[in-house]
C-alpha atoms as a PDB file:
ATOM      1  CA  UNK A   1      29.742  -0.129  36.234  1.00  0.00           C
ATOM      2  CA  UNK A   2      31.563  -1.051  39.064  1.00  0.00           C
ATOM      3  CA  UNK A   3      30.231  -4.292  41.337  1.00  0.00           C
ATOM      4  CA  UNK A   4      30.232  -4.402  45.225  1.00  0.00           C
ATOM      5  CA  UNK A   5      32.295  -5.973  47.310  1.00  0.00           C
ATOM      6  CA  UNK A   6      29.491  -8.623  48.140  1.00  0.00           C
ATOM      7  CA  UNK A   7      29.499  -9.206  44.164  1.00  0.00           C
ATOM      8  CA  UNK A   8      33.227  -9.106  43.252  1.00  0.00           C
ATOM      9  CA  UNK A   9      34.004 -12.328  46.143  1.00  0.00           C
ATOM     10  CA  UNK A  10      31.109 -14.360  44.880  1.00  0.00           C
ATOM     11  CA  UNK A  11      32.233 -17.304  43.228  1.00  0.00           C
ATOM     12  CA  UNK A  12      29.755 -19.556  41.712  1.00  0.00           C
ATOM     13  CA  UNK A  13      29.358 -23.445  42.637  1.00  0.00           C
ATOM     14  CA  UNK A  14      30.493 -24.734  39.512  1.00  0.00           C
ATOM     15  CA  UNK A  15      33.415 -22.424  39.755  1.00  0.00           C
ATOM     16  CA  UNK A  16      34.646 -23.579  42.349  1.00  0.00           C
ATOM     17  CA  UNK A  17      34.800 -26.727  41.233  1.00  0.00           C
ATOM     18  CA  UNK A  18      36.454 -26.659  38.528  1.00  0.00           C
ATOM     19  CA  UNK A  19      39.157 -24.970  40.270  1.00  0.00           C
ATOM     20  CA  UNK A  20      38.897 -27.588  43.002  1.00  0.00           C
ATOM     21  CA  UNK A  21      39.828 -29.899  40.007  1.00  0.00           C
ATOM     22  CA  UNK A  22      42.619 -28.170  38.422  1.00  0.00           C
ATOM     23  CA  UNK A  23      44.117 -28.108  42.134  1.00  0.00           C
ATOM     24  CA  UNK A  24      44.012 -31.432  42.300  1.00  0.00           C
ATOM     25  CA  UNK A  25      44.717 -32.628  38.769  1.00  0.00           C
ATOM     26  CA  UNK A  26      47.462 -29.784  37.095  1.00  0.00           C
ATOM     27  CA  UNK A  27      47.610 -31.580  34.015  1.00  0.00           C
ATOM     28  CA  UNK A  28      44.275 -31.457  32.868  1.00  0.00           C
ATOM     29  CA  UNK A  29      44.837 -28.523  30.774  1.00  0.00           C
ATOM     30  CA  UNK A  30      47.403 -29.993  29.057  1.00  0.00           C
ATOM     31  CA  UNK A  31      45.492 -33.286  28.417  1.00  0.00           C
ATOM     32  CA  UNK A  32      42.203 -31.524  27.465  1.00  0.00           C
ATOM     33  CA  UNK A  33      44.609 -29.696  24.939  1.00  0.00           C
ATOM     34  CA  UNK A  34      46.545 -33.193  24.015  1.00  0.00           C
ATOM     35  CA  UNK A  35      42.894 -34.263  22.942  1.00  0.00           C
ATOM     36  CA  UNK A  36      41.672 -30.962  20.851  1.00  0.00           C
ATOM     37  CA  UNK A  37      44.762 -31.749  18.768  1.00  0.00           C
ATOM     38  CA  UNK A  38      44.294 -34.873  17.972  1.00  0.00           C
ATOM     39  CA  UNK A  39      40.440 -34.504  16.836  1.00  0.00           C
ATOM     40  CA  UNK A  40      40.396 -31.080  15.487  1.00  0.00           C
ATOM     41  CA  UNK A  41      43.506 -29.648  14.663  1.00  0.00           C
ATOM     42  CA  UNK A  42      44.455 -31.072  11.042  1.00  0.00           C
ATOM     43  CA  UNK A  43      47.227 -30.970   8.734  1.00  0.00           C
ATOM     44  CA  UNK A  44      47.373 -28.128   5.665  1.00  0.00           C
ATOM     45  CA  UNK A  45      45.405 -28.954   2.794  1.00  0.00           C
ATOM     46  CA  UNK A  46      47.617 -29.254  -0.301  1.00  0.00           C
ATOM     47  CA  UNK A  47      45.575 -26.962  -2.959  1.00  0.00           C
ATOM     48  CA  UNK A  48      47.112 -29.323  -6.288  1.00  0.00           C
ATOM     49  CA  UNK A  49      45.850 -32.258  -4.544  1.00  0.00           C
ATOM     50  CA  UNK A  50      42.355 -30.896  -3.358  1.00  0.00           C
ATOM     51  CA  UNK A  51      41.828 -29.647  -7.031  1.00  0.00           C
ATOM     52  CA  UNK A  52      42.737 -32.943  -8.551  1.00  0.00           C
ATOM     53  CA  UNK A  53      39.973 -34.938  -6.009  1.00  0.00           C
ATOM     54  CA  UNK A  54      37.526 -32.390  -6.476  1.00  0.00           C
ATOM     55  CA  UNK A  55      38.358 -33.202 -10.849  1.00  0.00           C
ATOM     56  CA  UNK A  56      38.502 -36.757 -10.332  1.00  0.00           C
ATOM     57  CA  UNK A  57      34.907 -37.009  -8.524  1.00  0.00           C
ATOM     58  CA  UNK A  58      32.503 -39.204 -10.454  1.00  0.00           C
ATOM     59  CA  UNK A  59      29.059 -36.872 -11.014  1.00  0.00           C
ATOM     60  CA  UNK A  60      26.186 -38.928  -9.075  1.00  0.00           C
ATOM     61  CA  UNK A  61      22.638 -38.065 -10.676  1.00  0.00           C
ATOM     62  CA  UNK A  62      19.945 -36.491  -8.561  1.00  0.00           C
ATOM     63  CA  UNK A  63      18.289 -39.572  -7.031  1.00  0.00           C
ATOM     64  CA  UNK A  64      20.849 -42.339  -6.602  1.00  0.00           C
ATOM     65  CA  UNK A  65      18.324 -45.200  -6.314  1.00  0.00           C
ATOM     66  CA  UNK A  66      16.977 -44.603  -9.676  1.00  0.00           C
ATOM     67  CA  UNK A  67      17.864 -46.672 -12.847  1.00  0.00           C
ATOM     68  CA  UNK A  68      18.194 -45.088 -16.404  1.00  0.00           C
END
């Protein structure tokens, strides 16, 4: 389906600000990236050491806050 040419030049308001903003700031990509990594992007998870935590956990009865 093929758009007009009234359709295909519209650009949105909050489009064109946020190209406004790259303009003006070039690095944000790379910061915005910078700041993914360092909250999300984590380190492999050794398998031997994931299986001995997941031995090693103490079992916790069904309601904590009740005494035997």
């Amino acid at each position: 389906m093929k758009l007009t040419k009234q359709f295909q030049l519209y650009e949105s308001e909050i489009s064109q600000f946020i190209n406004q903003l790259k303009q003006q700031n070039p690095h944000l990509e790379e910061s915005q990236r910078a700041g993914r990594a360092l909250l999300w992007d984590k380190a492999p998870i050794e398998l031997d050491q994931q299986k001995r935590t997941n031995e090693s956990r103490v079992k916790q009865q069904a309601y904590v806050y009740q005494n035997k």
